[in-house]
ModelCIF file with pLDDT and N, C-alpha, C, O atoms, coordinates in Angstrom:
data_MODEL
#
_entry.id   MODEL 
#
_entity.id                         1 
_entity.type                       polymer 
_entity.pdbx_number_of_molecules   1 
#
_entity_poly.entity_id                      1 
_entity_poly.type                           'polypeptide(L)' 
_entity_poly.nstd_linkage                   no 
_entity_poly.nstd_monomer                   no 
_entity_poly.pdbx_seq_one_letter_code       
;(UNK)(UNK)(UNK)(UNK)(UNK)(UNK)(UNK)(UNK)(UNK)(UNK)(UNK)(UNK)(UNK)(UNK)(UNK)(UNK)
(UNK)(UNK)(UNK)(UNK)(UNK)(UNK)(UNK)(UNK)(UNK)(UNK)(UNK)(UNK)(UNK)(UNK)(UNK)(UNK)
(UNK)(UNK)(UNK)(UNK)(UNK)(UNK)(UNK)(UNK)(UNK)(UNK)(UNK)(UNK)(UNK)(UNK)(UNK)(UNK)
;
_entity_poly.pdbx_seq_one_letter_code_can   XXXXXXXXXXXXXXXXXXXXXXXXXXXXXXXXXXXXXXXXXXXXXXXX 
_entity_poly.pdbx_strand_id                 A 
#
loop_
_entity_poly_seq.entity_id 
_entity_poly_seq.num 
_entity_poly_seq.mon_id 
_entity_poly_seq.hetero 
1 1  UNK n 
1 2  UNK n 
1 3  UNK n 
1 4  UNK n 
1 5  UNK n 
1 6  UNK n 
1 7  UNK n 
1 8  UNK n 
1 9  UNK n 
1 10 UNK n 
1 11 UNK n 
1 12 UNK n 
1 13 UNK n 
1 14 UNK n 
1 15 UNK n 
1 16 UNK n 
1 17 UNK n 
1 18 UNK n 
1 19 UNK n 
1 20 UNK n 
1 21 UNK n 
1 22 UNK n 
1 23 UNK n 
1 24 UNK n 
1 25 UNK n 
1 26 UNK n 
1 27 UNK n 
1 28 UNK n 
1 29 UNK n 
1 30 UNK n 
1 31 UNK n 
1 32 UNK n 
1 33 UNK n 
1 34 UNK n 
1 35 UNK n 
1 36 UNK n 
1 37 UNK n 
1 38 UNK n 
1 39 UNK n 
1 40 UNK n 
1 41 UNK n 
1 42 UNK n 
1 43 UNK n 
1 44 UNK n 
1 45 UNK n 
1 46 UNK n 
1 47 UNK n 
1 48 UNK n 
#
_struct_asym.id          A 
_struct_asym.entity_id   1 
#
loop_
_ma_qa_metric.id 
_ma_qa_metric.mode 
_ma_qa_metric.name 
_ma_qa_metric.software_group_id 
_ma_qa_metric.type 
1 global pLDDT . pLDDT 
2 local  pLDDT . pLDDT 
#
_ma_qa_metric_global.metric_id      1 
_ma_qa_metric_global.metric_value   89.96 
_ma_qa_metric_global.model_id       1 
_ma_qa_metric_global.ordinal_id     1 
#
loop_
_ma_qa_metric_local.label_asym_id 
_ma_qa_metric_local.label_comp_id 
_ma_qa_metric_local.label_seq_id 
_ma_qa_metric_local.metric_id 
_ma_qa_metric_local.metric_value 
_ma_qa_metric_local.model_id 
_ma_qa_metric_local.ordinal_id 
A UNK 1  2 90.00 1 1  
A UNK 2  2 90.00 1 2  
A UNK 3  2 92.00 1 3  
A UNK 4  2 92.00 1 4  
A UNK 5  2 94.00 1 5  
A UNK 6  2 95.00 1 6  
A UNK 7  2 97.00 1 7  
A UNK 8  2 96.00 1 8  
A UNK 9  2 97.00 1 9  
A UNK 10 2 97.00 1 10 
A UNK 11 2 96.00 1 11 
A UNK 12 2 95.00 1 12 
A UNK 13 2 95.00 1 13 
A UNK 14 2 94.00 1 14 
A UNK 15 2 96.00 1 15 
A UNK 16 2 94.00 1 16 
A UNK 17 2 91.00 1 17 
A UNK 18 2 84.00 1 18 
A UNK 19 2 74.00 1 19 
A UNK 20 2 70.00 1 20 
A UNK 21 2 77.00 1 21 
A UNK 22 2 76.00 1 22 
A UNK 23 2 79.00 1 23 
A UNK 24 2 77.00 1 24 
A UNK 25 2 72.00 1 25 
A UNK 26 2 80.00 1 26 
A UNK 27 2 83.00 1 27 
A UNK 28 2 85.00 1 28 
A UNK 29 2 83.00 1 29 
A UNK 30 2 86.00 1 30 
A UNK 31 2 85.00 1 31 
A UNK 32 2 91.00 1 32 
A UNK 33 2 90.00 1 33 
A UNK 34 2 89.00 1 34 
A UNK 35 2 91.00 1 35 
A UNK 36 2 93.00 1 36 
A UNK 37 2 92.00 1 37 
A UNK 38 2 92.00 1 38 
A UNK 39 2 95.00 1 39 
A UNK 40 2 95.00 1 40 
A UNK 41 2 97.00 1 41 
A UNK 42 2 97.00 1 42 
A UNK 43 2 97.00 1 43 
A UNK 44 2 97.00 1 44 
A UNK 45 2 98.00 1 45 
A UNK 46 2 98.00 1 46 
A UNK 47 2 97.00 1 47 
A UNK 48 2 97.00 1 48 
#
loop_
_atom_site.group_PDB 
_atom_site.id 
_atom_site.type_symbol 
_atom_site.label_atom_id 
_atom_site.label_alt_id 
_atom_site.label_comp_id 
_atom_site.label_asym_id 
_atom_site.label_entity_id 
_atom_site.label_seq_id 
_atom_site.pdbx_PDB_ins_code 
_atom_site.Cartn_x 
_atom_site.Cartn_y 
_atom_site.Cartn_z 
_atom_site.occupancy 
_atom_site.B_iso_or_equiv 
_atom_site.pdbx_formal_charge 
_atom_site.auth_seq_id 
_atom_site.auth_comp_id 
_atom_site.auth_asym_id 
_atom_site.auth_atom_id 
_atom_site.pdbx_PDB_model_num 
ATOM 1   N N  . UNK A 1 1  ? 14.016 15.954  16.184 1.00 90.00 ? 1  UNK A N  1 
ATOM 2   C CA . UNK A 1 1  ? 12.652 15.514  16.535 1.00 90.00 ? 1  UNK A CA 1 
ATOM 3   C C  . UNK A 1 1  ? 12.081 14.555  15.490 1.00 90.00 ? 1  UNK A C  1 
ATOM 4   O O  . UNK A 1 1  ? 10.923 14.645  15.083 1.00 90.00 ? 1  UNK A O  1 
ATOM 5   N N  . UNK A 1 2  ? 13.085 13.497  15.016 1.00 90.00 ? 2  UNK A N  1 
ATOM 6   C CA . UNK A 1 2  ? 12.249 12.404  14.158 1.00 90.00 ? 2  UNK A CA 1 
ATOM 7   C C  . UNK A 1 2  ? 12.077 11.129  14.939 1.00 90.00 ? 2  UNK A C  1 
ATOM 8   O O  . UNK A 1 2  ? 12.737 10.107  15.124 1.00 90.00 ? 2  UNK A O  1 
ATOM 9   N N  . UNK A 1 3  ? 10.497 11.791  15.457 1.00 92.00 ? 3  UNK A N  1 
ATOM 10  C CA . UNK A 1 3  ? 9.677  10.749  15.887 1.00 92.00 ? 3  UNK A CA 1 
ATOM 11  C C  . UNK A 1 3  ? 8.355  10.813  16.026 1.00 92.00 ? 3  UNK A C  1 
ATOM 12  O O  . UNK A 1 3  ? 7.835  11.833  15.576 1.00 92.00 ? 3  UNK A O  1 
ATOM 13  N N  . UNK A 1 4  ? 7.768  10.142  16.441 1.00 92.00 ? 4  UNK A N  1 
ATOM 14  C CA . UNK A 1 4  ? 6.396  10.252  16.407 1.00 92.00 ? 4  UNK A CA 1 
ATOM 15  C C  . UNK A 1 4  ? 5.487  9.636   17.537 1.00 92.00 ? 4  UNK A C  1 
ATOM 16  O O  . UNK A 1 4  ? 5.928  8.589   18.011 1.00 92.00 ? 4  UNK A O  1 
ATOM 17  N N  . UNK A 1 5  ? 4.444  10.040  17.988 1.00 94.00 ? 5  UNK A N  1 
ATOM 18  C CA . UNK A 1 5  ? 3.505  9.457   19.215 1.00 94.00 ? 5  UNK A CA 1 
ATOM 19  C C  . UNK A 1 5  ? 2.266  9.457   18.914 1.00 94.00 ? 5  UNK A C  1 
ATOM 20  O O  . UNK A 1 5  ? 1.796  10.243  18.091 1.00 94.00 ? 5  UNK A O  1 
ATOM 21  N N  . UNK A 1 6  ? 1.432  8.383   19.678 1.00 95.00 ? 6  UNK A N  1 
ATOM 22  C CA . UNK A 1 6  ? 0.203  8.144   19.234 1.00 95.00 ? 6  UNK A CA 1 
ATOM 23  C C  . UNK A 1 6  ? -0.702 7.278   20.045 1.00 95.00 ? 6  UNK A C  1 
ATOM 24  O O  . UNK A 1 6  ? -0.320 6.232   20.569 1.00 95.00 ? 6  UNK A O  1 
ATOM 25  N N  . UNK A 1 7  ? -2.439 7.956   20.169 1.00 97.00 ? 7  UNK A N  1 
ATOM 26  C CA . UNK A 1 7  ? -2.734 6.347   20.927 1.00 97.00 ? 7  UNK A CA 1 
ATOM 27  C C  . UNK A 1 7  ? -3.604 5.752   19.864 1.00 97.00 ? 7  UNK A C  1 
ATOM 28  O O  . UNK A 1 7  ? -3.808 6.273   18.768 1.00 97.00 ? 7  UNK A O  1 
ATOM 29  N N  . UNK A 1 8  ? -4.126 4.550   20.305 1.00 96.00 ? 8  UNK A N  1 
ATOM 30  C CA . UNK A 1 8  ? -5.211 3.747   19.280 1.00 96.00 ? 8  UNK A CA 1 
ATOM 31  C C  . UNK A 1 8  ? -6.024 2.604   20.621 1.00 96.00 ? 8  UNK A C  1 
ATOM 32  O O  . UNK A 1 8  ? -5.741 2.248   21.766 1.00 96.00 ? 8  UNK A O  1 
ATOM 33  N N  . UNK A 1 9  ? -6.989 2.392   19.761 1.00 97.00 ? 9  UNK A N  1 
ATOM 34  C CA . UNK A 1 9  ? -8.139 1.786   20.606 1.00 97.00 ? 9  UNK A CA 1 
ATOM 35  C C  . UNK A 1 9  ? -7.623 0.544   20.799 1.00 97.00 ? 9  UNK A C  1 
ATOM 36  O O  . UNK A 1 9  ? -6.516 0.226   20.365 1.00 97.00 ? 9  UNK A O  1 
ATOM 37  N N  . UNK A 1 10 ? -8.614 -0.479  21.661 1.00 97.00 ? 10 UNK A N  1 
ATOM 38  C CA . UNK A 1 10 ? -8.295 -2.185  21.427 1.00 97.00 ? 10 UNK A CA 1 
ATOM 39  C C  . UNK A 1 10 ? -7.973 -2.593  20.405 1.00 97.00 ? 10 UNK A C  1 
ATOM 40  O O  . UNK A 1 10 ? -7.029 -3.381  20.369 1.00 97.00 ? 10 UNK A O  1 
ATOM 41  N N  . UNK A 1 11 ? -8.649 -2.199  19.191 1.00 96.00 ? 11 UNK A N  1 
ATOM 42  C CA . UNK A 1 11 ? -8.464 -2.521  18.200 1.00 96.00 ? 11 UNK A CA 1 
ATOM 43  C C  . UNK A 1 11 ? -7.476 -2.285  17.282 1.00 96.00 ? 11 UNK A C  1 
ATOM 44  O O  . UNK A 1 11 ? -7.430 -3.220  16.483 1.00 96.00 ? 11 UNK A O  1 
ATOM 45  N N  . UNK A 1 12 ? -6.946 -1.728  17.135 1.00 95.00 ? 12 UNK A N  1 
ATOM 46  C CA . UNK A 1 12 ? -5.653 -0.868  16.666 1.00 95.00 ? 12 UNK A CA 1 
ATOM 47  C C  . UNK A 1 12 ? -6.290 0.298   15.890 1.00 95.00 ? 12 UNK A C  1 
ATOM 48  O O  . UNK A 1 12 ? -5.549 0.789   15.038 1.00 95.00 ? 12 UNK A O  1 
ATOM 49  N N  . UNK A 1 13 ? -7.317 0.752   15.992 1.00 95.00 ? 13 UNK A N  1 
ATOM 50  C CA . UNK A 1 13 ? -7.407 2.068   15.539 1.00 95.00 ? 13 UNK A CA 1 
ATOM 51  C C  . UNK A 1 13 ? -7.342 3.470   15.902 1.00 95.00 ? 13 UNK A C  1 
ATOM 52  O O  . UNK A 1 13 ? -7.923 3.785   16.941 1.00 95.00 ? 13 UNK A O  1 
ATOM 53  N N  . UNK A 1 14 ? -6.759 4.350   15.257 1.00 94.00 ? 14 UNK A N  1 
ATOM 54  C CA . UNK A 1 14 ? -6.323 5.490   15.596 1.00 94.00 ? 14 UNK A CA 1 
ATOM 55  C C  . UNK A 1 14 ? -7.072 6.183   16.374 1.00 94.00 ? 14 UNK A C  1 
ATOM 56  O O  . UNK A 1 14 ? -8.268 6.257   16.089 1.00 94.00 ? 14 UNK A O  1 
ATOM 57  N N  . UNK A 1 15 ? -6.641 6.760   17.367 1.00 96.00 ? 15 UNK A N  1 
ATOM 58  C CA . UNK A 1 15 ? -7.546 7.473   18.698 1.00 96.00 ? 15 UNK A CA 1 
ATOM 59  C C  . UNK A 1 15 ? -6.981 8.971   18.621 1.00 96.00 ? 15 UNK A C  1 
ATOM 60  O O  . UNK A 1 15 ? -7.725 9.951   18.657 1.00 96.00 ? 15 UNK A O  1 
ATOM 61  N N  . UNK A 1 16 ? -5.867 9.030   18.533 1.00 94.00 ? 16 UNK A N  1 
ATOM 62  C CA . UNK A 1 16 ? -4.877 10.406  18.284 1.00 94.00 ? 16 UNK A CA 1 
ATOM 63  C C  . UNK A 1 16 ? -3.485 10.691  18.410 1.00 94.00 ? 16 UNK A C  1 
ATOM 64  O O  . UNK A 1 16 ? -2.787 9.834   18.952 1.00 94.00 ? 16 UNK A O  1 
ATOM 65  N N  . UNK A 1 17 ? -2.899 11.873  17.954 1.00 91.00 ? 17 UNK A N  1 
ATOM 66  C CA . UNK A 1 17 ? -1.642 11.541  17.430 1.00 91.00 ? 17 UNK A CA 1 
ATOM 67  C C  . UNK A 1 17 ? -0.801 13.126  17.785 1.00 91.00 ? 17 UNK A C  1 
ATOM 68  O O  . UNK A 1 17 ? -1.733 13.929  17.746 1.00 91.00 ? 17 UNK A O  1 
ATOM 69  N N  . UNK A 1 18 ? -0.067 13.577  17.966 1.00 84.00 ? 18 UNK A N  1 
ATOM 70  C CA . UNK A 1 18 ? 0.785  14.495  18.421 1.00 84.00 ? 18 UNK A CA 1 
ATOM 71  C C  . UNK A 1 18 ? 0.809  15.073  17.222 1.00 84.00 ? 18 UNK A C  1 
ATOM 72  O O  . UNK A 1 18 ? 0.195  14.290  16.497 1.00 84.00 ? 18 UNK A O  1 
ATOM 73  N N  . UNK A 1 19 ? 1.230  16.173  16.457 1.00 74.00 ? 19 UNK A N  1 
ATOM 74  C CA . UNK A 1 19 ? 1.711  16.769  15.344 1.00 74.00 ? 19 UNK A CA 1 
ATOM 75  C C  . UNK A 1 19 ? 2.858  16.623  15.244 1.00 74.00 ? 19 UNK A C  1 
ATOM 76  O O  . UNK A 1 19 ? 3.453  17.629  15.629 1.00 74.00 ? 19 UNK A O  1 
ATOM 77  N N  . UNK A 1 20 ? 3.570  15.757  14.870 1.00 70.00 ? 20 UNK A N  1 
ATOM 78  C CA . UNK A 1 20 ? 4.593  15.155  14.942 1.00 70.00 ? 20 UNK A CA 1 
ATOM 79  C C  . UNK A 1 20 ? 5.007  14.814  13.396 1.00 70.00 ? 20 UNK A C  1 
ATOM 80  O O  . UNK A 1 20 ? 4.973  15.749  12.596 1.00 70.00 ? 20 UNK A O  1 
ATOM 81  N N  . UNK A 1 21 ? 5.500  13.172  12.822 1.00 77.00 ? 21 UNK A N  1 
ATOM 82  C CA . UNK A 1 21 ? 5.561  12.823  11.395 1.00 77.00 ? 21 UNK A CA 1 
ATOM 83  C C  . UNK A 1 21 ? 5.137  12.607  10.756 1.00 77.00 ? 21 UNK A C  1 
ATOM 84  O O  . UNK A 1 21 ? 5.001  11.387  10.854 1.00 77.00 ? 21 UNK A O  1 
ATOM 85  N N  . UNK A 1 22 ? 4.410  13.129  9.427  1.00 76.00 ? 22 UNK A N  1 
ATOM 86  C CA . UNK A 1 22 ? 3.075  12.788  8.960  1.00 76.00 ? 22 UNK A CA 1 
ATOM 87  C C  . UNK A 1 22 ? 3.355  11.123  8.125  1.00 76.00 ? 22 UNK A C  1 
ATOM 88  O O  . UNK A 1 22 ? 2.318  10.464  8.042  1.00 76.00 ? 22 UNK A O  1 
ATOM 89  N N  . UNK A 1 23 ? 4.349  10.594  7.664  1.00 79.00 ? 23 UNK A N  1 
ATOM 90  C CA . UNK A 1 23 ? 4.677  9.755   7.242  1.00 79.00 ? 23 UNK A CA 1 
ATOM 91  C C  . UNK A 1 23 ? 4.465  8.543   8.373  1.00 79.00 ? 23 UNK A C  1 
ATOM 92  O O  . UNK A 1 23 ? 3.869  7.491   8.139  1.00 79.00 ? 23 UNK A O  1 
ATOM 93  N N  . UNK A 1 24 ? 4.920  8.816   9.322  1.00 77.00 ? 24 UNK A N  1 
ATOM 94  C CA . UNK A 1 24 ? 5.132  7.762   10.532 1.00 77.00 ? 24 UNK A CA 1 
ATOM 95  C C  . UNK A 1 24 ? 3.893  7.560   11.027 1.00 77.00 ? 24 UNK A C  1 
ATOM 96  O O  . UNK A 1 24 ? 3.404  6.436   11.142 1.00 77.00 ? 24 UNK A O  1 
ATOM 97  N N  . UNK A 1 25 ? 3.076  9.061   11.482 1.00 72.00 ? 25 UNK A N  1 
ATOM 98  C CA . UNK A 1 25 ? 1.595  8.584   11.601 1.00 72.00 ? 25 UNK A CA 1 
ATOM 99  C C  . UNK A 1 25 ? 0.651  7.970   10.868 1.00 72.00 ? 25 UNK A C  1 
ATOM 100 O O  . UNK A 1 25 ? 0.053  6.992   11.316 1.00 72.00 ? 25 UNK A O  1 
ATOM 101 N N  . UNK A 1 26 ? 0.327  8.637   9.256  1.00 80.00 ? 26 UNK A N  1 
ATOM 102 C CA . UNK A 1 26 ? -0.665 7.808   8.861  1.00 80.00 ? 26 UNK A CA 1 
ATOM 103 C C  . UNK A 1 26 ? -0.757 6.566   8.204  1.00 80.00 ? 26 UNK A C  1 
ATOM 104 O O  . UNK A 1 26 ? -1.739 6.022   7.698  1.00 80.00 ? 26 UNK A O  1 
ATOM 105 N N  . UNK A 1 27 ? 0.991  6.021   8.329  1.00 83.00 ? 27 UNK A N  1 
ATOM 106 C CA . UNK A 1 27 ? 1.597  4.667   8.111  1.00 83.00 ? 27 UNK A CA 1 
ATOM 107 C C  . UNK A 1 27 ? 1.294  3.858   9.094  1.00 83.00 ? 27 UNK A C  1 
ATOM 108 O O  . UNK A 1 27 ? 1.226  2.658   8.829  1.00 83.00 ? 27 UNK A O  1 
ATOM 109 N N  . UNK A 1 28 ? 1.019  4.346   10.557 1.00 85.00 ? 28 UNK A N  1 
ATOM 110 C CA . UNK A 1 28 ? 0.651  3.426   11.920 1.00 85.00 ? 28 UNK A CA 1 
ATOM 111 C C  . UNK A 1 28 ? -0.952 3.110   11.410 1.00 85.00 ? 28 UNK A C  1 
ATOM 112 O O  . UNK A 1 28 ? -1.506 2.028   11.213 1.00 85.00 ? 28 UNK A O  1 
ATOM 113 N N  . UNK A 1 29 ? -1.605 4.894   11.242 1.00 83.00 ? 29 UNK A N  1 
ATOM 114 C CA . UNK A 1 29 ? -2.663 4.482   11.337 1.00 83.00 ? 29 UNK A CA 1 
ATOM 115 C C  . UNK A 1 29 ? -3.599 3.273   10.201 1.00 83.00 ? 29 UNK A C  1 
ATOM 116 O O  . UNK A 1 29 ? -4.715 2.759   10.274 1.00 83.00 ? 29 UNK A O  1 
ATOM 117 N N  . UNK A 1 30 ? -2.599 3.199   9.316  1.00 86.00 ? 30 UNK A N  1 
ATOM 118 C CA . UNK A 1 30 ? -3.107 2.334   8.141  1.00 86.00 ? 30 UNK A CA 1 
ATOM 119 C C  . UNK A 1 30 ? -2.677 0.799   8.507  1.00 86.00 ? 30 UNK A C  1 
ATOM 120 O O  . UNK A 1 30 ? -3.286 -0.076  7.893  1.00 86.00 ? 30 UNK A O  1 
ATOM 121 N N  . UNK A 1 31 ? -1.545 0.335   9.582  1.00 85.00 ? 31 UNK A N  1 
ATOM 122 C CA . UNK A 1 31 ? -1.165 -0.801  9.310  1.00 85.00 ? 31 UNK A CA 1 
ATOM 123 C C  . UNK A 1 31 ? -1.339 -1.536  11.183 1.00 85.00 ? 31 UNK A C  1 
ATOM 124 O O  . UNK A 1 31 ? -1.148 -2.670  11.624 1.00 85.00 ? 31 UNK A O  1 
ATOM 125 N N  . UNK A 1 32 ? -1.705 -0.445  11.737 1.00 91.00 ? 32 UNK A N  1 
ATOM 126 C CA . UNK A 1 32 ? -1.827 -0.957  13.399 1.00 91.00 ? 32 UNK A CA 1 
ATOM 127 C C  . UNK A 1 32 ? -2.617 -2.410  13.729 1.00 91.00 ? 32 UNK A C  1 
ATOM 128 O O  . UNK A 1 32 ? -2.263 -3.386  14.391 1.00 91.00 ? 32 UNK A O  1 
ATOM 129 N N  . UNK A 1 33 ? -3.972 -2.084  12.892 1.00 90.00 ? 33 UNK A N  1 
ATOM 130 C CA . UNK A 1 33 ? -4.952 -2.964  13.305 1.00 90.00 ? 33 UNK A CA 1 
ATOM 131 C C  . UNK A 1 33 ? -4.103 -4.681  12.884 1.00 90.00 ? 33 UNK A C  1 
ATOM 132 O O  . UNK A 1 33 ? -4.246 -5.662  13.614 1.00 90.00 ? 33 UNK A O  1 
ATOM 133 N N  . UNK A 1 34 ? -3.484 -4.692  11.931 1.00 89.00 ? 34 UNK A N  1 
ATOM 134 C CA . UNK A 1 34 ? -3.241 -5.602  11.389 1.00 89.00 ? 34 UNK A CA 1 
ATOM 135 C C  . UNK A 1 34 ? -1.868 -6.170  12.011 1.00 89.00 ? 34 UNK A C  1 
ATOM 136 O O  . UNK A 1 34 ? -1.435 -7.297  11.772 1.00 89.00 ? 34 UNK A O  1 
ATOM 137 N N  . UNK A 1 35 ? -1.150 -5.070  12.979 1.00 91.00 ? 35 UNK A N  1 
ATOM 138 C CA . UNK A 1 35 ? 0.286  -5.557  13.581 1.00 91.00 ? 35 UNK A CA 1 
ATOM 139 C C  . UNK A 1 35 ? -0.281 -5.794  14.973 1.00 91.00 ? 35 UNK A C  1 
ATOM 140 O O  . UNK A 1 35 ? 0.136  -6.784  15.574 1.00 91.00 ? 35 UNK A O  1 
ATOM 141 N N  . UNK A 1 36 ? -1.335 -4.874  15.660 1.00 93.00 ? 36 UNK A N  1 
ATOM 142 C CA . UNK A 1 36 ? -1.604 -5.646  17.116 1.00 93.00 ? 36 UNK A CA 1 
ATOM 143 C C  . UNK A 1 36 ? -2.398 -6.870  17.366 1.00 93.00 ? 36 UNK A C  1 
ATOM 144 O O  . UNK A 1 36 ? -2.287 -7.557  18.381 1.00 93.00 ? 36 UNK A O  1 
ATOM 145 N N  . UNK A 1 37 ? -3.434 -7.168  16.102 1.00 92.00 ? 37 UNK A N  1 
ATOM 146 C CA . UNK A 1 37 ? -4.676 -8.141  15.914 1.00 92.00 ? 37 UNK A CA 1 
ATOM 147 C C  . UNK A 1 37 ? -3.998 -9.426  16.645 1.00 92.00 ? 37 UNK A C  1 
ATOM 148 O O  . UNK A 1 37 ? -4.466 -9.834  17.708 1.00 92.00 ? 37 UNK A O  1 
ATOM 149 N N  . UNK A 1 38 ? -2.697 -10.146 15.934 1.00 92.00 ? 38 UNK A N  1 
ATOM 150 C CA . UNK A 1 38 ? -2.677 -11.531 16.518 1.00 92.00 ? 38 UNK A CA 1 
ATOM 151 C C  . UNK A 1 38 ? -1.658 -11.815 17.792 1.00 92.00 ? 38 UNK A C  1 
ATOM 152 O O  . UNK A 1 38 ? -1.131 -12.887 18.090 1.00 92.00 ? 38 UNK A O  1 
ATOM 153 N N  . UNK A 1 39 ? -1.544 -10.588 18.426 1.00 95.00 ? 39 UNK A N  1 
ATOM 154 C CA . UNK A 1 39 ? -0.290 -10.524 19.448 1.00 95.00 ? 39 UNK A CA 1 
ATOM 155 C C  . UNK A 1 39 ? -1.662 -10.991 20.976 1.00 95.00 ? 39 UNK A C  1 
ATOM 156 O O  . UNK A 1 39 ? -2.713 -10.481 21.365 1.00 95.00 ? 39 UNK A O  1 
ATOM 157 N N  . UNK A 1 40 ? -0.751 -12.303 21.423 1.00 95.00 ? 40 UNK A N  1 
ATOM 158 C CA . UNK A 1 40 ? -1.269 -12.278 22.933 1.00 95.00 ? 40 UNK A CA 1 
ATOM 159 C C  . UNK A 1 40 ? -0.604 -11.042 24.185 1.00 95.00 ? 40 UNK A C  1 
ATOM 160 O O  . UNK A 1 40 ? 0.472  -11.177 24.769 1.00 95.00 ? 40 UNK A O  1 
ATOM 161 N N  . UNK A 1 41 ? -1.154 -10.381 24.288 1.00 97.00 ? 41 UNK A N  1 
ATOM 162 C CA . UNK A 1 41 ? -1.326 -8.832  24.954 1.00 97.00 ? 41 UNK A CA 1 
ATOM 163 C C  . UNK A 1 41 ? -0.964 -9.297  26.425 1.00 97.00 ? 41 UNK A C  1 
ATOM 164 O O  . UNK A 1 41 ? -1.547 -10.292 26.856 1.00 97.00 ? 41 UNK A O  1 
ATOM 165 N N  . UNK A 1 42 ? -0.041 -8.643  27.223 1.00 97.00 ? 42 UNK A N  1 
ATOM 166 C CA . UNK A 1 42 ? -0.619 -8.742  28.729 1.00 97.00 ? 42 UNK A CA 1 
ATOM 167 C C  . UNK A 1 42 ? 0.367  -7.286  29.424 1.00 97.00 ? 42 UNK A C  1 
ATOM 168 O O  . UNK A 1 42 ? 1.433  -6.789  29.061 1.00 97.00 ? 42 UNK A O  1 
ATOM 169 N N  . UNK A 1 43 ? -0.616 -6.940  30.589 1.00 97.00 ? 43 UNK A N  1 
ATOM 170 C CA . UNK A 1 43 ? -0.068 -5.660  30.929 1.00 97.00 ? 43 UNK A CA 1 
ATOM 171 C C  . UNK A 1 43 ? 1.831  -6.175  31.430 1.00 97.00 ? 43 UNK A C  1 
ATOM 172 O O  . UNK A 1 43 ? 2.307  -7.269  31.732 1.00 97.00 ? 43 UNK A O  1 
ATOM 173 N N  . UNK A 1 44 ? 2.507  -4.671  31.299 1.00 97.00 ? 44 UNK A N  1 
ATOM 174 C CA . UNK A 1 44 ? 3.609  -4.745  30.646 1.00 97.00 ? 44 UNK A CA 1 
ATOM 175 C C  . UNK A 1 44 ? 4.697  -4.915  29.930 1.00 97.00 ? 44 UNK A C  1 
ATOM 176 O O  . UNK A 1 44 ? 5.859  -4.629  30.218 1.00 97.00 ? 44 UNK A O  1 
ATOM 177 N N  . UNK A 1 45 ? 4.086  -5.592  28.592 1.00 98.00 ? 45 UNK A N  1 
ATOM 178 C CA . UNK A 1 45 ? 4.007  -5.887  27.435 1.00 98.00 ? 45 UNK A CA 1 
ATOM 179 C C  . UNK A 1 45 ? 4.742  -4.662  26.670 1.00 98.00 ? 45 UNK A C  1 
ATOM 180 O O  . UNK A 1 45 ? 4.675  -3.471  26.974 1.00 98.00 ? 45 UNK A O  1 
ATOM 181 N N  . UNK A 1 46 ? 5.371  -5.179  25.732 1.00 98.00 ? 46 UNK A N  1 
ATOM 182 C CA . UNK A 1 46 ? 6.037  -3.699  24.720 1.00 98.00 ? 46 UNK A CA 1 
ATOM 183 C C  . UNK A 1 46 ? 6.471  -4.765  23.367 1.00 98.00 ? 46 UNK A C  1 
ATOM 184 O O  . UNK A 1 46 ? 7.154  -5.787  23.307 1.00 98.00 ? 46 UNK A O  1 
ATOM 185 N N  . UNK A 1 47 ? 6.038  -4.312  22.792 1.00 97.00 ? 47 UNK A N  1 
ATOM 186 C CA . UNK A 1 47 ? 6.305  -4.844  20.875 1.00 97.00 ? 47 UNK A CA 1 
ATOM 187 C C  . UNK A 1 47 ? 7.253  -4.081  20.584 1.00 97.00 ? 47 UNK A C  1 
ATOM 188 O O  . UNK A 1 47 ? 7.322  -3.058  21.265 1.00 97.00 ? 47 UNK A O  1 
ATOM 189 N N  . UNK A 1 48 ? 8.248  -4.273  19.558 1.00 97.00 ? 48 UNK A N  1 
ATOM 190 C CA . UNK A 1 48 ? 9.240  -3.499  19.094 1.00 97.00 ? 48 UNK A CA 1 
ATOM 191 C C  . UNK A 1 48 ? 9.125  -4.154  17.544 1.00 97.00 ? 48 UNK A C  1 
ATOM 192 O O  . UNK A 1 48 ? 9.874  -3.760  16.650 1.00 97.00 ? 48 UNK A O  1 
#
């Protein structure tokens, strides 16, 4: 079970998170805003 799930707002901020990896989560939640900010978005869309 090394993985982790999570949602976050428009903005990339943390909305909530599974009890899952604490490393993996509060590493998303610190760096999201700044990895989704300049991506042109459109529904069915997936970043890797």
């Amino acid at each position: 079970l090394d993985f982790s799930c999570a949602v976050f707002d428009a903005a990339g901020e943390l909305c909530a998170q599974a009890a899952h990896i604490p490393v993996h989560l509060g590493s998303m939640a610190y760096a999201m805003r700044d990895l989704v900010g300049p991506v042109d978005w459109a529904p069915g869309d997936m970043l890797i």
